[in-house]
N, C-alpha and C. Protein backbone atom coordinates (compact mmCIF):
# COMPACT_ATOMS: atom_id res chain seq x y z
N UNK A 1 -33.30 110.04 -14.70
CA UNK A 1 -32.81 111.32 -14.21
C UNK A 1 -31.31 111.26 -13.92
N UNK A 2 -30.95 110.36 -13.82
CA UNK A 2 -29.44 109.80 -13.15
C UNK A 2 -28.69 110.49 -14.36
N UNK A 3 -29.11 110.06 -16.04
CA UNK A 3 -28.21 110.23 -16.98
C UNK A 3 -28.31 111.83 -17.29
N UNK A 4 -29.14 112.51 -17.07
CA UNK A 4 -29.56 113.90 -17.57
C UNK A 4 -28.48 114.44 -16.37
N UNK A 5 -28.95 114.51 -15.12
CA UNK A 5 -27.95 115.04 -13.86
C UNK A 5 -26.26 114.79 -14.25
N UNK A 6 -26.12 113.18 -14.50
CA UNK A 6 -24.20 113.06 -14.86
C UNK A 6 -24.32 113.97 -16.43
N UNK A 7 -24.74 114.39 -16.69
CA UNK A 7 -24.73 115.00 -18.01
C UNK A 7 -24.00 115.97 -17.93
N UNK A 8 -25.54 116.62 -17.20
CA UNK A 8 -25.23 118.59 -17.04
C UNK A 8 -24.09 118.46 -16.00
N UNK A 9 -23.97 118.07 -15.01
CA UNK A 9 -22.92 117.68 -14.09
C UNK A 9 -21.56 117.95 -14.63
N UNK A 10 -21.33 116.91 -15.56
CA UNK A 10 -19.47 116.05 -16.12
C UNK A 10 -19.83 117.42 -17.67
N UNK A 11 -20.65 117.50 -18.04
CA UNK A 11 -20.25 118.39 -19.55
C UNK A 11 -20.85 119.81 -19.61
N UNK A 12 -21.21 120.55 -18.79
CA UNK A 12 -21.92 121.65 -18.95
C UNK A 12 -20.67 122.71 -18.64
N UNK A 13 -19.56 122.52 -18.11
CA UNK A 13 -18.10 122.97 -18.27
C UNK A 13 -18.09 123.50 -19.59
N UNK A 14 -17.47 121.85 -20.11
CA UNK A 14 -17.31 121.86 -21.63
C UNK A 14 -18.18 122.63 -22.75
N UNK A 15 -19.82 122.37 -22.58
CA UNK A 15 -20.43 123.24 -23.45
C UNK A 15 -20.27 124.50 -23.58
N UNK A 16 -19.64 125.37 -21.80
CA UNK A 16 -19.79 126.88 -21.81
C UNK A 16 -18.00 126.97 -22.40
N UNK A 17 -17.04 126.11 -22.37
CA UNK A 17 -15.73 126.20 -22.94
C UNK A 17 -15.75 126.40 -24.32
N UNK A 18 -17.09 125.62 -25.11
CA UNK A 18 -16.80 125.44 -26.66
C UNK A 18 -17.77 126.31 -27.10
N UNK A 19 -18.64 127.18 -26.61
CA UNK A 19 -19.56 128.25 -27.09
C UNK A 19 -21.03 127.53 -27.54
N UNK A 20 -21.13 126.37 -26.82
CA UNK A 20 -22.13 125.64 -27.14
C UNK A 20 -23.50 126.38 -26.16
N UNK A 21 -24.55 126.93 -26.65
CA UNK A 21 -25.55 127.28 -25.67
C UNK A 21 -26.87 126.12 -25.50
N UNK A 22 -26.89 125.71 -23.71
CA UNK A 22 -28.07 124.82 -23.03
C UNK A 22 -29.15 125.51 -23.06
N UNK A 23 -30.45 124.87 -24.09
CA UNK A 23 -31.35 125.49 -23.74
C UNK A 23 -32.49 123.84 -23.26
N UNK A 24 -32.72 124.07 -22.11
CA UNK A 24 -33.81 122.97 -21.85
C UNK A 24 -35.14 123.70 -21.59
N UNK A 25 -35.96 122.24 -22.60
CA UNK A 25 -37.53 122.47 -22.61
C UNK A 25 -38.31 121.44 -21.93
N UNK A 26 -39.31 122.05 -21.56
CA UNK A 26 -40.30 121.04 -21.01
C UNK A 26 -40.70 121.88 -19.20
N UNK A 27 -41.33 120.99 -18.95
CA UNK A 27 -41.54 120.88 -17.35
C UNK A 27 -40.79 121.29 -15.98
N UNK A 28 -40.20 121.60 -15.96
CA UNK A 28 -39.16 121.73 -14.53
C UNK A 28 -39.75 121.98 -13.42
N UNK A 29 -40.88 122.07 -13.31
CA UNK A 29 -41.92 121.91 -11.94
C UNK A 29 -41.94 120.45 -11.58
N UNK A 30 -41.70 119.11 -12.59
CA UNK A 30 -41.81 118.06 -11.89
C UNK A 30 -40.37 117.35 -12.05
N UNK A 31 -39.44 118.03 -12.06
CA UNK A 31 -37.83 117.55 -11.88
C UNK A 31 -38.15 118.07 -10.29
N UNK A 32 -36.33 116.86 -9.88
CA UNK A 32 -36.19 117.17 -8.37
C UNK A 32 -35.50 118.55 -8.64
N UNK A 33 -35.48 119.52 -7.45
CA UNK A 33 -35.15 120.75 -7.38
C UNK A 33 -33.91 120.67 -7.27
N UNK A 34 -32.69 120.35 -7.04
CA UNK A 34 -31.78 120.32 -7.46
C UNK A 34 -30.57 120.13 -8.76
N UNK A 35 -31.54 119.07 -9.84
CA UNK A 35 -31.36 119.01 -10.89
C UNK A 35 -31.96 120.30 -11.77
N UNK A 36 -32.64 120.75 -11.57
CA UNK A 36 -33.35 121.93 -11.93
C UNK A 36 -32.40 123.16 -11.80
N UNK A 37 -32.44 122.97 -10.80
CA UNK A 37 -31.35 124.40 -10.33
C UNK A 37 -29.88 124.01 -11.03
N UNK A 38 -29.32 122.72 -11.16
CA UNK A 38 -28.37 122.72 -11.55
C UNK A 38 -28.50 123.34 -13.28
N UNK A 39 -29.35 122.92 -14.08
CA UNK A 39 -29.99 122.86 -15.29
C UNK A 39 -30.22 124.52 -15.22
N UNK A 40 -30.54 125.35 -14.63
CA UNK A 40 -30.62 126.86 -14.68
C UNK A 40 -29.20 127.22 -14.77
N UNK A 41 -28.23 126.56 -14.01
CA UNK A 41 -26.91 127.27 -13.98
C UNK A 41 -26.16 126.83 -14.98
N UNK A 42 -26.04 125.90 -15.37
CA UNK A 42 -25.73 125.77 -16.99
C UNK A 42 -26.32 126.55 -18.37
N UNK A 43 -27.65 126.94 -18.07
CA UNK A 43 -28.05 127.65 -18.81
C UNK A 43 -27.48 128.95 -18.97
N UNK A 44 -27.81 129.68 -17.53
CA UNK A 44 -27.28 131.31 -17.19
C UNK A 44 -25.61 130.76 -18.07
N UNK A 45 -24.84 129.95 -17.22
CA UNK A 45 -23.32 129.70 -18.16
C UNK A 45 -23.36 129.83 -19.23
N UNK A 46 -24.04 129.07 -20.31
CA UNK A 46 -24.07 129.10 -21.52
C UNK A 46 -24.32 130.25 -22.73
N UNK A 47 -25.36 130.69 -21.62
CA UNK A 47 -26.28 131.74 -22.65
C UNK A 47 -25.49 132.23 -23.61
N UNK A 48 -24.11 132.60 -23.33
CA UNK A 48 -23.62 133.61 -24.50
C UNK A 48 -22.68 133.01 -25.58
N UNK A 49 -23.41 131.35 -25.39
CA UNK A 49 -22.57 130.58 -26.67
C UNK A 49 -23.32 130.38 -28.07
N UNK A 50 -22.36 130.61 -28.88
CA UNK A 50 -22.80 131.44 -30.68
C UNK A 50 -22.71 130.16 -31.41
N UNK A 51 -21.69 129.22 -31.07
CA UNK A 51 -21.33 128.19 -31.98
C UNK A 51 -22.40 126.86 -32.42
N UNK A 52 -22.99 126.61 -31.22
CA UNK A 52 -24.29 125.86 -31.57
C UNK A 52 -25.46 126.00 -30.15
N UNK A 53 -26.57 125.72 -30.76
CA UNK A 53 -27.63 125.61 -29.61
C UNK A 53 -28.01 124.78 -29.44
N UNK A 54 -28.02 123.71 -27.68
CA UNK A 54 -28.47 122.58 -28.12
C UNK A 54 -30.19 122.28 -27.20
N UNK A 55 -30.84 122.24 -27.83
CA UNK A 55 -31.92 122.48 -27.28
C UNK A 55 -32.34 120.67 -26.23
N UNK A 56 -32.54 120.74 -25.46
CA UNK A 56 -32.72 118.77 -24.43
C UNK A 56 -33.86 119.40 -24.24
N UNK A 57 -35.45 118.11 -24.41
CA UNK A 57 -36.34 118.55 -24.27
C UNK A 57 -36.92 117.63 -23.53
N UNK A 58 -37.38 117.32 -22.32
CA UNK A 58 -37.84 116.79 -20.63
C UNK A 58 -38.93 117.13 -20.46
N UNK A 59 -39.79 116.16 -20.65
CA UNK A 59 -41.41 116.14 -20.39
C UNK A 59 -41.88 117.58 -21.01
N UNK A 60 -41.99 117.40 -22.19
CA UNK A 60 -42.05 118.43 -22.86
C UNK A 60 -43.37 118.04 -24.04
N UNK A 61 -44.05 119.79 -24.50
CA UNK A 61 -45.48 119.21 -25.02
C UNK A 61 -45.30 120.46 -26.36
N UNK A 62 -45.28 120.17 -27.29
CA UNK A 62 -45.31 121.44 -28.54
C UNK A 62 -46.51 121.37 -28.25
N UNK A 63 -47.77 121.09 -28.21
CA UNK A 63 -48.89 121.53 -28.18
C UNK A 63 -49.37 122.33 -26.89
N UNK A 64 -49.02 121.98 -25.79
CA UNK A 64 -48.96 122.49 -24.58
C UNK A 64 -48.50 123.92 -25.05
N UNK A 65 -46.96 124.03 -25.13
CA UNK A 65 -46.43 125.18 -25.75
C UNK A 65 -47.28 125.92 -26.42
N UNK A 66 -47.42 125.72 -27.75
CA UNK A 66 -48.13 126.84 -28.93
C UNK A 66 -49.56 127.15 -27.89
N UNK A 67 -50.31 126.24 -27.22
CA UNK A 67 -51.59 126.81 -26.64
C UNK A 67 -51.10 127.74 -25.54
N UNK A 68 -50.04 127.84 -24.88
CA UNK A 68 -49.68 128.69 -24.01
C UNK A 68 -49.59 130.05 -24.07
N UNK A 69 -48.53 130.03 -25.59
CA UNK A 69 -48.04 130.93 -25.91
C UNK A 69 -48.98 132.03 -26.80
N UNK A 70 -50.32 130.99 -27.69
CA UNK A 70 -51.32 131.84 -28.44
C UNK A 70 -52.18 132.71 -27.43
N UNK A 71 -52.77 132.00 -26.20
CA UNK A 71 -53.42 132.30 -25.04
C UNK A 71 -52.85 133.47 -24.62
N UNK A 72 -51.43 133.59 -24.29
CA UNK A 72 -50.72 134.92 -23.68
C UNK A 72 -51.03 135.75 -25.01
N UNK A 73 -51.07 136.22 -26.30
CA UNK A 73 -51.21 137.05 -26.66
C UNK A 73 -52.54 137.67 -26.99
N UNK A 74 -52.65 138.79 -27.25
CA UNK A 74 -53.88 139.56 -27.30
C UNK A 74 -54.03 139.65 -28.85
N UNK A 75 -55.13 140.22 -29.21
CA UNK A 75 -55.47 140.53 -30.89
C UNK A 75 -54.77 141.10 -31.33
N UNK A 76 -54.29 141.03 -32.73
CA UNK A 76 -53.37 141.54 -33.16
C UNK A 76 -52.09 141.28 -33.34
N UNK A 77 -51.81 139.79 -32.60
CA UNK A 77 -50.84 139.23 -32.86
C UNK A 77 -49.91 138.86 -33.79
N UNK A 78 -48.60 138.98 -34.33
CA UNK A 78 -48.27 138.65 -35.47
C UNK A 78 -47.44 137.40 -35.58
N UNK A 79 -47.38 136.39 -36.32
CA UNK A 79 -46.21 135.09 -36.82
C UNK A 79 -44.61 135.48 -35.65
N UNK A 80 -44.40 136.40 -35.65
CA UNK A 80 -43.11 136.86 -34.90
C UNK A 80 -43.70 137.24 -33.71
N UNK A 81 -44.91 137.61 -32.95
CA UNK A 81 -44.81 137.63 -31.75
C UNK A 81 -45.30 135.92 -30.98
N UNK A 82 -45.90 135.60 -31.86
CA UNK A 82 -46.11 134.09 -31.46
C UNK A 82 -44.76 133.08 -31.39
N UNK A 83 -44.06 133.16 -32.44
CA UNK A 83 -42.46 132.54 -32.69
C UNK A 83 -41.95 132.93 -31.17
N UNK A 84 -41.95 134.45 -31.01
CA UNK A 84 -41.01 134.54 -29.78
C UNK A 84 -41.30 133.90 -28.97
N UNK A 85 -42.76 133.74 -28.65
CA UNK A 85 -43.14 133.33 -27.49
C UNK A 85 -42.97 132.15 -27.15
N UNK A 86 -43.30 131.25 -28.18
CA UNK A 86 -43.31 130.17 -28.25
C UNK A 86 -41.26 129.58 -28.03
N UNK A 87 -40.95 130.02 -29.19
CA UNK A 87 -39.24 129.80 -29.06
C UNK A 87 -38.60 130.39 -28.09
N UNK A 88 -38.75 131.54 -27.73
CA UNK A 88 -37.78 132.04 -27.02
C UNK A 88 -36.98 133.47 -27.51
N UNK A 89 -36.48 134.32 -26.92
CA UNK A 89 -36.25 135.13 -27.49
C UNK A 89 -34.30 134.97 -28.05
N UNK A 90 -33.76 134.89 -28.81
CA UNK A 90 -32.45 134.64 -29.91
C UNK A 90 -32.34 133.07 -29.51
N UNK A 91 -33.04 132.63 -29.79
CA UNK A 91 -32.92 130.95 -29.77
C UNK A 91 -33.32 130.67 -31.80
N UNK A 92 -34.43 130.90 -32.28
CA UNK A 92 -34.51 130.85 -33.50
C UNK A 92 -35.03 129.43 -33.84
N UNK A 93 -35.04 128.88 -35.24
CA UNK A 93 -35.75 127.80 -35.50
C UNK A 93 -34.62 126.83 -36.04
N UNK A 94 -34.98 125.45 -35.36
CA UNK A 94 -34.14 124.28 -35.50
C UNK A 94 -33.97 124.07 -36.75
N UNK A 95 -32.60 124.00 -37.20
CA UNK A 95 -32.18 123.37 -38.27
C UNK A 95 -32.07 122.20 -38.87
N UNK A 96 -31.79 121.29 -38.09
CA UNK A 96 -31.32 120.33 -37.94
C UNK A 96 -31.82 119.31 -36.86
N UNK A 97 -33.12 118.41 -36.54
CA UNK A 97 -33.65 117.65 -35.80
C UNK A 97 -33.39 116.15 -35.75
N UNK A 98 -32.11 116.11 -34.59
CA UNK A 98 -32.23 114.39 -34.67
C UNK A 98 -33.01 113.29 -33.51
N UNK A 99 -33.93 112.28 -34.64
CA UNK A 99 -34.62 111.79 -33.76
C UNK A 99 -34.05 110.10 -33.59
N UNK A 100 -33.85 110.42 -32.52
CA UNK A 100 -33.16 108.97 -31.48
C UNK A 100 -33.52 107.62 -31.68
N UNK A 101 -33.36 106.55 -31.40
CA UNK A 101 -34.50 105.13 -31.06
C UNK A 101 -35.13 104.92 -32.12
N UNK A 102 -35.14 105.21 -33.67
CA UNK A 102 -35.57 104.24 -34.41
C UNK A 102 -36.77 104.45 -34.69
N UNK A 103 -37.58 105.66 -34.21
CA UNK A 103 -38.95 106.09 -34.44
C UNK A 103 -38.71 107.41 -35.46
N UNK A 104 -39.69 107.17 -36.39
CA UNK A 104 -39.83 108.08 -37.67
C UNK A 104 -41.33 109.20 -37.20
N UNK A 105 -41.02 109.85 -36.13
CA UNK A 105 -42.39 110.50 -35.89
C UNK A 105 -41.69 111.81 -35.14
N UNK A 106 -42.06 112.86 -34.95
CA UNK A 106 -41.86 113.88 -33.86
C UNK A 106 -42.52 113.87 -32.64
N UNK A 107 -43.41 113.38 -32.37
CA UNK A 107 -43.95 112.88 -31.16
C UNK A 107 -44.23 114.23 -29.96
N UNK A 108 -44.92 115.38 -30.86
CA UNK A 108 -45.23 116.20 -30.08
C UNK A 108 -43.75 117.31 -29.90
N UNK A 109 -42.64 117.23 -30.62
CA UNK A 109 -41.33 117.91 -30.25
C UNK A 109 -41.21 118.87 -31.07
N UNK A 110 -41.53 120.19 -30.60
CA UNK A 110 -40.56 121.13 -31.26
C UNK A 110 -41.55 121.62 -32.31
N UNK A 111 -42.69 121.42 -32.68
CA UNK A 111 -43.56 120.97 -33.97
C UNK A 111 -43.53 122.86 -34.53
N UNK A 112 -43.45 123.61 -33.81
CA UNK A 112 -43.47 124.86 -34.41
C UNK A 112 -41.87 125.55 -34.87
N UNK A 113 -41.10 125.17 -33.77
CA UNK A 113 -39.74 125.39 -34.29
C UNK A 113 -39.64 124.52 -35.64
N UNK A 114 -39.30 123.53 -35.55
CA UNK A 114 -39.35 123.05 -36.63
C UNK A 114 -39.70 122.69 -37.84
N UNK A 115 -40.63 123.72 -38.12
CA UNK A 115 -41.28 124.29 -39.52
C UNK A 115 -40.48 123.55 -40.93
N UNK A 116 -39.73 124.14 -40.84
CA UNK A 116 -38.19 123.86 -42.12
C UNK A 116 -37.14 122.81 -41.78
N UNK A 117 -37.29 122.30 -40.49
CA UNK A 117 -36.19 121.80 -40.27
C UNK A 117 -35.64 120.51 -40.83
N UNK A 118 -34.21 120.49 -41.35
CA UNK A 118 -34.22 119.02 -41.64
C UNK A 118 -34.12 117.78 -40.96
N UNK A 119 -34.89 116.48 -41.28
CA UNK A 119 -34.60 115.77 -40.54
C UNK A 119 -34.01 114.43 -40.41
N UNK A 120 -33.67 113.92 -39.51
CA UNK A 120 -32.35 112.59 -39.27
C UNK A 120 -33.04 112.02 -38.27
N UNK A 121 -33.20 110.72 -39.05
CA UNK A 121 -33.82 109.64 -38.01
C UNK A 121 -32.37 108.52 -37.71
N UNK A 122 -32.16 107.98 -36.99
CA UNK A 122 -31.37 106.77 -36.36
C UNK A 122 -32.11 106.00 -35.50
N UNK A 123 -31.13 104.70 -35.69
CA UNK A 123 -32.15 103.48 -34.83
C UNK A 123 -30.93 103.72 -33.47
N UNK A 124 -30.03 104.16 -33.38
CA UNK A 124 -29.32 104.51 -32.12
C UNK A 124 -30.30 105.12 -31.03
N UNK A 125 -29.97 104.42 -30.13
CA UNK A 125 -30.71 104.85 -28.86
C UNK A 125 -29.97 106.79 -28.14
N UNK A 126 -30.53 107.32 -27.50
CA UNK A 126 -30.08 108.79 -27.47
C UNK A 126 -28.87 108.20 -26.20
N UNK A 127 -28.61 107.62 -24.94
CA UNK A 127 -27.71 108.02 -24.39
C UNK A 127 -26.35 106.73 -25.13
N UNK A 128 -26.47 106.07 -25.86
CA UNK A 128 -25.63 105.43 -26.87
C UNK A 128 -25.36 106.79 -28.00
N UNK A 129 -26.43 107.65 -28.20
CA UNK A 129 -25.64 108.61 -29.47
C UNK A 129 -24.43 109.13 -29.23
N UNK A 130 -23.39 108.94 -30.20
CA UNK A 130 -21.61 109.92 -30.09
C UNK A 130 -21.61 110.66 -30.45
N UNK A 131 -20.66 111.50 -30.51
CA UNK A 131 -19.91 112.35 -31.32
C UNK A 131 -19.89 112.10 -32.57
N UNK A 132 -19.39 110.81 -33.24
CA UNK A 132 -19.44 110.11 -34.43
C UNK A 132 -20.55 110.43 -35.33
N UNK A 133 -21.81 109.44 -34.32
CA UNK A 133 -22.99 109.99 -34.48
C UNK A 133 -23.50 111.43 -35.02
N UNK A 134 -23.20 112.34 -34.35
CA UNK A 134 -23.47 113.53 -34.17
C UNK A 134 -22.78 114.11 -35.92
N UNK A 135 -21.36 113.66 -35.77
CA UNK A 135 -20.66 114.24 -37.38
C UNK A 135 -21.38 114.07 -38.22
N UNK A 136 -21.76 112.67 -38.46
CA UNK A 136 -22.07 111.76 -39.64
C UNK A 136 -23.67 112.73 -39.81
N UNK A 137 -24.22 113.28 -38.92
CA UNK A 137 -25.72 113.83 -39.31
C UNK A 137 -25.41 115.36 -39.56
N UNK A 138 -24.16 115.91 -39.23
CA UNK A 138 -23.86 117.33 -39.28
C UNK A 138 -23.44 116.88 -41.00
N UNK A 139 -22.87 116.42 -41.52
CA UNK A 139 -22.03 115.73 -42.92
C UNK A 139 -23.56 115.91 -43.58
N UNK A 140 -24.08 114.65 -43.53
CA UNK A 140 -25.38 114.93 -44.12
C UNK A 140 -26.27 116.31 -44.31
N UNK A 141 -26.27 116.86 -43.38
CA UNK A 141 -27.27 117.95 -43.36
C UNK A 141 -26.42 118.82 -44.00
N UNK A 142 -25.35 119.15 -44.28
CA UNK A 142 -24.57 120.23 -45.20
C UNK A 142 -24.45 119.68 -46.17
N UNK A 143 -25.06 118.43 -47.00
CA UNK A 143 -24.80 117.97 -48.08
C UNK A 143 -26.43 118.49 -48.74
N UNK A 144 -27.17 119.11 -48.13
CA UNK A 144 -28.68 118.59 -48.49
C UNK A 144 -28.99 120.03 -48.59
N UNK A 145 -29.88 120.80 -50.02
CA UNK A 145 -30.09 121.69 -49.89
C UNK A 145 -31.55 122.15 -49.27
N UNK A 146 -31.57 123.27 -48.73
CA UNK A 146 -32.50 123.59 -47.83
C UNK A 146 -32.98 124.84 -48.52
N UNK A 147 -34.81 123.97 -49.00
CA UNK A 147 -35.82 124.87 -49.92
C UNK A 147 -36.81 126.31 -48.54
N UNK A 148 -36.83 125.58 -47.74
CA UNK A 148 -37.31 126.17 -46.41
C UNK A 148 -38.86 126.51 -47.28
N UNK A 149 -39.22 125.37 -47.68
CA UNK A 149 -41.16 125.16 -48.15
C UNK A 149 -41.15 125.40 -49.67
N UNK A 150 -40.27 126.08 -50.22
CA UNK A 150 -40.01 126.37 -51.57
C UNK A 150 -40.32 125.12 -52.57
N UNK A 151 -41.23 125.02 -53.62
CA UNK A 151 -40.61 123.87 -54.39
C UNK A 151 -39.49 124.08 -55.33
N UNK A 152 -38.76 123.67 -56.26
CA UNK A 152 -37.82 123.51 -57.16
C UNK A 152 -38.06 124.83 -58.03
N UNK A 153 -39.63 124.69 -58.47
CA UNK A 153 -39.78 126.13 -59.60
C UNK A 153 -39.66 126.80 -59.06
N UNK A 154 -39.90 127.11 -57.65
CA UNK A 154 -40.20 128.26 -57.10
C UNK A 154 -38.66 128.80 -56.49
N UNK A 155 -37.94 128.11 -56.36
CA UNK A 155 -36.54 128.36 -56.34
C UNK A 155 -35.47 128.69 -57.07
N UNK A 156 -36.09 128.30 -58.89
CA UNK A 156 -35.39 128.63 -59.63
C UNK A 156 -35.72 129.58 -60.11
N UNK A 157 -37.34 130.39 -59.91
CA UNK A 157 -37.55 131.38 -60.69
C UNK A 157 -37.12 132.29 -59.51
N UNK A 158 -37.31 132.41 -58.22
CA UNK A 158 -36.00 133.86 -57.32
C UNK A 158 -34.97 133.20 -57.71
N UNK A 159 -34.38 132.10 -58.21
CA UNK A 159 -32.45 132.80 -58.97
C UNK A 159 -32.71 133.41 -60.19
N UNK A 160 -33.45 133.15 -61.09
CA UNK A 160 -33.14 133.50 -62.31
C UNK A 160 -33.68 135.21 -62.26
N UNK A 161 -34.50 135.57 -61.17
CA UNK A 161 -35.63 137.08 -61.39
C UNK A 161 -34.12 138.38 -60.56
């Protein structure tokens, strides 16, 4: 908790300076209440940043989630009222998923946002990840084209139609 608190603490300035928007997932009933509250006010700060979203996810359950969110709706539900619920409302679906420590699994994260998303594994541990870090997977992921479930034919016959 020490590293999450000096986090939001020393850079949540900076994120609302560079248009970066905090969105944290998971639990906040079993954080101490002060880190919590701090973690709300970075958020409210952020909200109206366009340039990237960075989603930190803290005792956090995609399955928990999607059962939450199917449960709250009634019959008749559609793919977009479940998305909202589940994501959030102008948050949208991850592009770009990097997973930390050297494990090739999602481990319960994000599993509905991340439908399409591409992904970047590293054996870097997350509070060792840089900036550096961070380029070198932004580089990659704009090098890589994105079918979003499409195969190859099915991509070349919407260019050619």
């Amino acid at each position: 908790m020490a590293l999450l608190r000096s986090y939001i603490r020393g850079d949540g300035a900076r994120l609302v300076r560079e248009g970066v928007r905090l969105v944290m997932l998971g639990r906040r009933d079993r954080l101490p209440p002060d880190l919590a509250a701090e973690i709300a006010r970075v958020e409210a700060a952020s909200a109206a940043g366009t340039r990237l979203t960075l989603r930190i996810a803290l005792d956090y359950s995609s399955r928990e989630a999607i059962t939450r969110a199917a449960a709250s709706l009634g019959p008749g539900a559609s793919l977009e009222d479940l998305d909202r619920r589940i994501a959030g409302p102008d948050v949208g679906p991850v592009d770009l998923l990097i997973r930390t420590g050297g494990e090739q699994r999602l481990s319960d994260f994000l599993l509905w946002e991340s439908a399409y998303a591409e992904l970047r594994f590293t054996d870097r541990m997350w509070p060792d990840f840089s900036g550096d870090d961070l380029a070198a997977a932004i580089a990659d992921f704009r090098g890589r084209v994105r079918t979003f479930g499409a195969s190859p034919e099915q991509i070349e016959l919407a260019v050619t139609v």
